[in-house]
Protein backbone atom coordinates (compact mmCIF):
# COMPACT_ATOMS: atom_id res chain seq x y z
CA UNK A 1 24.64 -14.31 -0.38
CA UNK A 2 22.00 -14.16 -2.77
CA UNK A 3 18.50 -12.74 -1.58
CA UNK A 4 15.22 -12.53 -2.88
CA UNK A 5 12.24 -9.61 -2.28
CA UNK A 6 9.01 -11.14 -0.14
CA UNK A 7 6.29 -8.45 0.33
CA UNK A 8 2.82 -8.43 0.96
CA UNK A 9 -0.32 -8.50 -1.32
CA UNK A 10 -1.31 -5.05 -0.32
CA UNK A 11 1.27 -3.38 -1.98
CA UNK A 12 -1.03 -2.59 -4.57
CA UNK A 13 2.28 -2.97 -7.08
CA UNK A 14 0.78 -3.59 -10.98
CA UNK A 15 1.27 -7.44 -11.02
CA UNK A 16 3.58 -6.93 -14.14
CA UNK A 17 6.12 -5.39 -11.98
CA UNK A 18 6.18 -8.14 -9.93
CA UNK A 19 6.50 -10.73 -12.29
CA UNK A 20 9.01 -9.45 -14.31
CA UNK A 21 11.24 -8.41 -10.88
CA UNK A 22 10.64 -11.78 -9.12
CA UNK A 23 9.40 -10.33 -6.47
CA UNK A 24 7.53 -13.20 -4.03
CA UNK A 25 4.68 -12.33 -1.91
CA UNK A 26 2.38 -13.63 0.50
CA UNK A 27 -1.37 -12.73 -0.04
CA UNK A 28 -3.90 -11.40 2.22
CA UNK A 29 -7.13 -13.20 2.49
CA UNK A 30 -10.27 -11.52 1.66
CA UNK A 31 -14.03 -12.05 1.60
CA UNK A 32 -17.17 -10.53 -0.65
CA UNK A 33 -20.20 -12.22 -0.18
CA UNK A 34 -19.27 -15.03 1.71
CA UNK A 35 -16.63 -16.13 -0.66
CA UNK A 36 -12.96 -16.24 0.34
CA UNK A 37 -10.63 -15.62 -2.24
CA UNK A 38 -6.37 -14.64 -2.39
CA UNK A 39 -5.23 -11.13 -2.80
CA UNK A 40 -3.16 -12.21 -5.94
CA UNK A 41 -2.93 -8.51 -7.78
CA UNK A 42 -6.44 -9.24 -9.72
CA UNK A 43 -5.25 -12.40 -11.49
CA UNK A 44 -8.50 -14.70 -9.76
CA UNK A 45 -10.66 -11.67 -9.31
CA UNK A 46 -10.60 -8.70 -11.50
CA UNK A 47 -10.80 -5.32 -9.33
CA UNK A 48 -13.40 -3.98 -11.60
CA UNK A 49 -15.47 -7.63 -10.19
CA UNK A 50 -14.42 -6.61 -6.79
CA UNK A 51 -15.71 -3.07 -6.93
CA UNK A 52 -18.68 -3.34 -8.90
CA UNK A 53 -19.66 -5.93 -6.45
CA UNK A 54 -18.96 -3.31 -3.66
CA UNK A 55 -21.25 -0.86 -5.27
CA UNK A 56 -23.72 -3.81 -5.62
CA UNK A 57 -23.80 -3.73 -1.53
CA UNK A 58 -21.59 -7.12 -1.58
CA UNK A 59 -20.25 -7.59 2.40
CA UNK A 60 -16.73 -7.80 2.49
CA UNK A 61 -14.08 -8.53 4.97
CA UNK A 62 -9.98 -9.37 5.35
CA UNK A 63 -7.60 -11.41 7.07
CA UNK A 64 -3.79 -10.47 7.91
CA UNK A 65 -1.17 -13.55 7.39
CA UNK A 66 -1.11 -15.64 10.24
CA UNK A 67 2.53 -16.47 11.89
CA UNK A 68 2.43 -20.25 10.23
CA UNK A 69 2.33 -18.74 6.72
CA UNK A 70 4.95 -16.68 7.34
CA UNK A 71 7.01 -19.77 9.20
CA UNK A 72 6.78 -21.93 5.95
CA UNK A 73 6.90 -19.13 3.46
CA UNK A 74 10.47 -17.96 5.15
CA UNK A 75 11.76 -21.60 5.77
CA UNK A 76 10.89 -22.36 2.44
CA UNK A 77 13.50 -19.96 1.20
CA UNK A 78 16.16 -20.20 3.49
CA UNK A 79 16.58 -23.99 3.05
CA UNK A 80 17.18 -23.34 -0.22
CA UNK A 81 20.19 -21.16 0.47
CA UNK A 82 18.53 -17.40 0.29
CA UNK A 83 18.73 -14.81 2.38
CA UNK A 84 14.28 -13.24 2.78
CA UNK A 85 14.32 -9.16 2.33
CA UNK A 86 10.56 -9.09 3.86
CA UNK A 87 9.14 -5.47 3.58
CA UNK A 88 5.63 -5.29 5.41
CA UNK A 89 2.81 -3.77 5.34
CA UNK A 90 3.02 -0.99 7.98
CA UNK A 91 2.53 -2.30 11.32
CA UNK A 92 0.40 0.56 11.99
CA UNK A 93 -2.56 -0.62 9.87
CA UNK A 94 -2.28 -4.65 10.31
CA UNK A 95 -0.57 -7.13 12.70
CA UNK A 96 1.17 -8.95 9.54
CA UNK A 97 4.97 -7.64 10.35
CA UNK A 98 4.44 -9.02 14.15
CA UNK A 99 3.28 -12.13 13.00
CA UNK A 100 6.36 -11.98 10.86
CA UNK A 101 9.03 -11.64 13.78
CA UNK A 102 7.24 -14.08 15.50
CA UNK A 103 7.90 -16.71 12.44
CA UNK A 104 11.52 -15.27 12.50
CA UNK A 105 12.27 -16.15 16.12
CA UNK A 106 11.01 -19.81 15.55
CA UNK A 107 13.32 -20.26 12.80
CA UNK A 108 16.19 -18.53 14.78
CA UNK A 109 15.77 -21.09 17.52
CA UNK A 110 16.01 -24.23 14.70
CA UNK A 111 19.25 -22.30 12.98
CA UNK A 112 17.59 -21.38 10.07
CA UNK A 113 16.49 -17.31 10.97
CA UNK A 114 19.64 -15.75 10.78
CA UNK A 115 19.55 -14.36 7.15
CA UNK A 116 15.57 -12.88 7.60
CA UNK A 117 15.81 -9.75 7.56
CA UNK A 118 12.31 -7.79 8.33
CA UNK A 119 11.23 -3.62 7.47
CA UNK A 120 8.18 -2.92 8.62
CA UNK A 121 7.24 -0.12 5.90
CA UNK A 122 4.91 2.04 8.18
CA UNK A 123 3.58 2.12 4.37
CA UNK A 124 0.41 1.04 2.52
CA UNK A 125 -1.47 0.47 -0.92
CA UNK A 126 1.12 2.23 -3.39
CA UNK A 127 2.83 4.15 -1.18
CA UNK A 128 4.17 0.75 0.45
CA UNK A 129 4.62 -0.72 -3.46
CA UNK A 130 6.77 2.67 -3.81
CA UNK A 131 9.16 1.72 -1.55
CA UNK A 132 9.22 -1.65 -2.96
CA UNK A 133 9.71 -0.06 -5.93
CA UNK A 134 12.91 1.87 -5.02
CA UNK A 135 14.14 -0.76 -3.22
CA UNK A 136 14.44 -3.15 -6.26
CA UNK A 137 16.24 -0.49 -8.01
CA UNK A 138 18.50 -0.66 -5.58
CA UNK A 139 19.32 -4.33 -5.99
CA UNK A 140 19.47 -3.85 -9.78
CA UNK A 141 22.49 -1.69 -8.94
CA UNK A 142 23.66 -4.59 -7.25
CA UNK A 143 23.17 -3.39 -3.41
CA UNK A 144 23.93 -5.94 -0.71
CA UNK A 145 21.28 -7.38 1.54
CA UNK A 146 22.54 -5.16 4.26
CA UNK A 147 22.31 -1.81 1.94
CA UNK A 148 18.77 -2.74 0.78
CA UNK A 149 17.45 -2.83 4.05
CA UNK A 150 19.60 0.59 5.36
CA UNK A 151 18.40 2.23 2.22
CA UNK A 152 14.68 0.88 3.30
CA UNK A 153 14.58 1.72 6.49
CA UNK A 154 15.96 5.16 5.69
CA UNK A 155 13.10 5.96 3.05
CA UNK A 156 10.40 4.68 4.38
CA UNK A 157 9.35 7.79 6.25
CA UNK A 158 9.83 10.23 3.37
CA UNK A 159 7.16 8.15 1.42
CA UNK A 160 3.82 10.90 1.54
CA UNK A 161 0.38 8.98 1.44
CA UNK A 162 -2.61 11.34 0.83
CA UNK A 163 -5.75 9.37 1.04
CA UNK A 164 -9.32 10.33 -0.44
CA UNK A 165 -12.89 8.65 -0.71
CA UNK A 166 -15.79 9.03 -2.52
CA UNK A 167 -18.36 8.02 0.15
CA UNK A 168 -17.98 8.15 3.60
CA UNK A 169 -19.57 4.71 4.24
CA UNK A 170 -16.59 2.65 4.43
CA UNK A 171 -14.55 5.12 6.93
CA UNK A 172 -17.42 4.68 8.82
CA UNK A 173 -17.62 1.14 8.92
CA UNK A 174 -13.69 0.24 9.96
CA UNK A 175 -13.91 3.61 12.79
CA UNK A 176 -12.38 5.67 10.92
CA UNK A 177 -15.48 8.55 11.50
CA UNK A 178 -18.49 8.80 13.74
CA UNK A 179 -21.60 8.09 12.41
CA UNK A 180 -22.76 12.14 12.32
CA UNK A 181 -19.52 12.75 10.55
CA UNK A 182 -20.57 10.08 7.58
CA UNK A 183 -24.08 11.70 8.06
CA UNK A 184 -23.23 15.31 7.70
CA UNK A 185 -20.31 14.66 5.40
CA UNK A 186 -23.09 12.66 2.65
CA UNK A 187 -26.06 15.73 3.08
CA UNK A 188 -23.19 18.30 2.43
CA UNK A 189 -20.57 16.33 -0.18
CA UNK A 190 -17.56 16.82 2.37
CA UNK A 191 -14.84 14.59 1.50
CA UNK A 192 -12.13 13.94 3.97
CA UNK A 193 -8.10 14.05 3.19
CA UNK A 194 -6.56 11.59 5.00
CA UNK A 195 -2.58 10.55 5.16
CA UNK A 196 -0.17 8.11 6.98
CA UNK A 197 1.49 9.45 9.95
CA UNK A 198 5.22 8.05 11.35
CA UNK A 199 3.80 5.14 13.11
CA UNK A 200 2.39 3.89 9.92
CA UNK A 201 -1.51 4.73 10.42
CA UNK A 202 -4.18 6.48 8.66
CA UNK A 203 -4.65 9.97 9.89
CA UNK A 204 -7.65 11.94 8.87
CA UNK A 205 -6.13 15.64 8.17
CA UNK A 206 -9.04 18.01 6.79
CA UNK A 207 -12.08 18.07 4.99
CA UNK A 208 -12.75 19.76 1.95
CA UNK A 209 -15.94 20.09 -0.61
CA UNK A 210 -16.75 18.25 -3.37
CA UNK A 211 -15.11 15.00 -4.87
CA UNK A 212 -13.13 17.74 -7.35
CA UNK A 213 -12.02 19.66 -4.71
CA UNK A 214 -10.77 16.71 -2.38
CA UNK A 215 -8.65 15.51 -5.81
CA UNK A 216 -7.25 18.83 -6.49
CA UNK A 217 -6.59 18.63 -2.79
CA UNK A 218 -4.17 15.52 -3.04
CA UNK A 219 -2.54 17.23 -5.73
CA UNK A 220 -1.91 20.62 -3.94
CA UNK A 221 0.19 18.83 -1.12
CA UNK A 222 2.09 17.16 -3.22
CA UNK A 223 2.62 20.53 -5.04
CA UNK A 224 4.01 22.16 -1.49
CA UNK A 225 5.77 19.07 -0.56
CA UNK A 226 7.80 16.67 -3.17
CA UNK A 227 11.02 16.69 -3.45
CA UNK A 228 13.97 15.55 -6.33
CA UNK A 229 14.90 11.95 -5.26
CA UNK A 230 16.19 9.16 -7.63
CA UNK A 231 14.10 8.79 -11.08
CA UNK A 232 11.48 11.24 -9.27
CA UNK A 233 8.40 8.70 -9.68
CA UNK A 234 4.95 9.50 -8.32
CA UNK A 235 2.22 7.01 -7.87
CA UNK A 236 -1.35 7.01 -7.53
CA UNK A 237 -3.73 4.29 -6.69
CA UNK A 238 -7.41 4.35 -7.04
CA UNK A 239 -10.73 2.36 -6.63
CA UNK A 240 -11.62 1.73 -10.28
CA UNK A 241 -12.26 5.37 -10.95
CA UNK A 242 -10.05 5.64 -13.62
CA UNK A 243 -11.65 9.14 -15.07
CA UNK A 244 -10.44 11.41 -11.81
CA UNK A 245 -7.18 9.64 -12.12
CA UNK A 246 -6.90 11.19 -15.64
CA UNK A 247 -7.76 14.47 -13.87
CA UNK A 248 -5.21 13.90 -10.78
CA UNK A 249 -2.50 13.58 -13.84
CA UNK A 250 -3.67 16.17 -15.52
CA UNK A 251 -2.70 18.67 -13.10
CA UNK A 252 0.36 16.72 -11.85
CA UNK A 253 1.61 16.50 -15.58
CA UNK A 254 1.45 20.84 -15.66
CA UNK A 255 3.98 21.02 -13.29
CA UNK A 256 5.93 18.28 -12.88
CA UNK A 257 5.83 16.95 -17.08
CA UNK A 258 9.05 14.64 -16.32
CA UNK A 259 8.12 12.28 -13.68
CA UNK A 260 7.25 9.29 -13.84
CA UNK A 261 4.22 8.29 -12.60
CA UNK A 262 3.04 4.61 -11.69
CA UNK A 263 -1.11 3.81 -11.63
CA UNK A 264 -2.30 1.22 -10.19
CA UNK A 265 -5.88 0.11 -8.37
CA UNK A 266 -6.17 -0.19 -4.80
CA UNK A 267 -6.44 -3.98 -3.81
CA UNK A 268 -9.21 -5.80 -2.18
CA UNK A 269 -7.91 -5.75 1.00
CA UNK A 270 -7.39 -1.93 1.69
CA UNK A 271 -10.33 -1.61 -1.12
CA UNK A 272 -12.87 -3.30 1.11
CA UNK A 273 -12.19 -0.69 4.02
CA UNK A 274 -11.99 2.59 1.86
CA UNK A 275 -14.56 1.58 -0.83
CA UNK A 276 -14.79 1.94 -4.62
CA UNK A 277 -13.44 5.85 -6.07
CA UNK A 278 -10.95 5.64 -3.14
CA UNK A 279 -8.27 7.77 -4.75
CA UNK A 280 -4.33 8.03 -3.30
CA UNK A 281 -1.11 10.05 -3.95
CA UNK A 282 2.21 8.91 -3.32
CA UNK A 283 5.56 10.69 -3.33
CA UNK A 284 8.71 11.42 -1.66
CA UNK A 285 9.87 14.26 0.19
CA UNK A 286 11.83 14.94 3.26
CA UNK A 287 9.57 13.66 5.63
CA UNK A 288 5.65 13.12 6.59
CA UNK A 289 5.18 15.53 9.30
């Protein structure tokens, strides 16, 4: 049966790869200044508009897909004939891949749910467009539904995410630190290293000092923990700070000169909780723990 790819907006993916894979997707809602607009990969909004309104002190906010969007968006498909490879943004972080079963079971009970086939990717930002990534590589060597989703399921959890931020605001806002950690961490320039864990959620790890430091810091657990798999590609996402990802590739390109390595800006939606010169490495090794 023939299948198609539906993800999420948040997969931070560069639109081009999207496009040019087919690759359909449902986008997250998000607001800046009392304006709702579509996560749509920076087609409406540019991210540089996004950010630069961020740093402007523009109020933001985000909305997961509700279970009707998902309803129509998977009936849509499978009334034409196709089976719906849905890989999710990880459960861990948003309630989009429950709202997804739910829109699953509805369909089940009018006949039409029986070829949806649902991964939640306990992934996000790149890290979640990484397995996309290797997933569609998979179908291009002409892997069944049922493969693509073993071969999902199986990688999900050797996909690394090491997190960064530039200012400690933005943690604080969505819970992620007290307020004396965002006050003490400003006064001194202590940046925290943050990854995703095996239920999908963002895990502060340590804190280091200075915005150099904190990159170099990414760099140096990938170093210790990345291992051969497939073309070997590496991906990075950032908050329009384009100048420390130069310096992130810089010292990945030293050691590891052959991968390849995708770049790509954090969206809106994970952008308005982590804030503009977010920065985030993404790899494969054996496992995340």
């Amino acid at each position: 049966m023939e299948y198609i790819f539906l993800i999420d907006s948040c997969a931070d993916l560069p639109v081009g790869f999207v496009e040019e894979n087919s690759i359909k997707y449902l986008s997250l809602k998000y607001n800046i200044n009392g304006m709702e607009h579509e996560d749509d990969f920076g087609k409406n909004l540019s991210y540089k508009e996004f950010y630069n309104g961020m740093r402007a002190g523009a109020d933001t906010s985000t909305s997961q897909i509700n279970v009707q969007r998902y309803y129509e968006e998977f009936k849509r498909w499978t009334e034409k004939g196709y089976a719906i490879v849905y890989i999710g943004f990880s459960s861990g972080l948003s309630g989009s891949v429950n709202s997804a079963h739910i829109a699953e079971n509805d369909l089940k009970e009018e006949g039409l749910g029986n070829n949806i086939y649902i991964v939640d990717s306990r992934c996000a930002s790149l890290g979640y467009g990484l397995l996309v990534y290797y997933a569609i590589l998979q179908k291009k060597k002409g892997a069944s539904v049922e493969e693509i989703v073993k071969f999902a399921e199986k990688l999900k959890l050797r996909i690394n995410h090491y997190f960064t931020v530039e200012d400690l605001v933005y943690l604080y806002r969505g819970g992620r630190v007290s307020r004396a950690a965002k006050t003490v961490g400003t006064l001194l320039d202590i940046k925290p290293v943050l990854h995703v864990d095996d239920e999908g959620k963002l895990i502060p790890l340590y804190k280091v000092k200075g915005r150099k430091k904190s990159i170099k810091a990414l760099y140096t657990n990938m170093e210790e923990r990345i291992e051969d798999f497939e073309d070997n590609t590496i991906a990075i996402s950032h908050g329009d700070c384009i100048e420390d990802v130069n310096y992130l590739v810089s010292l990945i390109r030293d050691k590891f000169p052959s991968n390849k390595i995708i770049i790509n800006n954090v969206g809106p939606v994970i952008g308005s909780h982590s804030g503009p010169g977010t920065m985030a490495l993404f790899f494969v090794s054996k496992g995340r723990n």
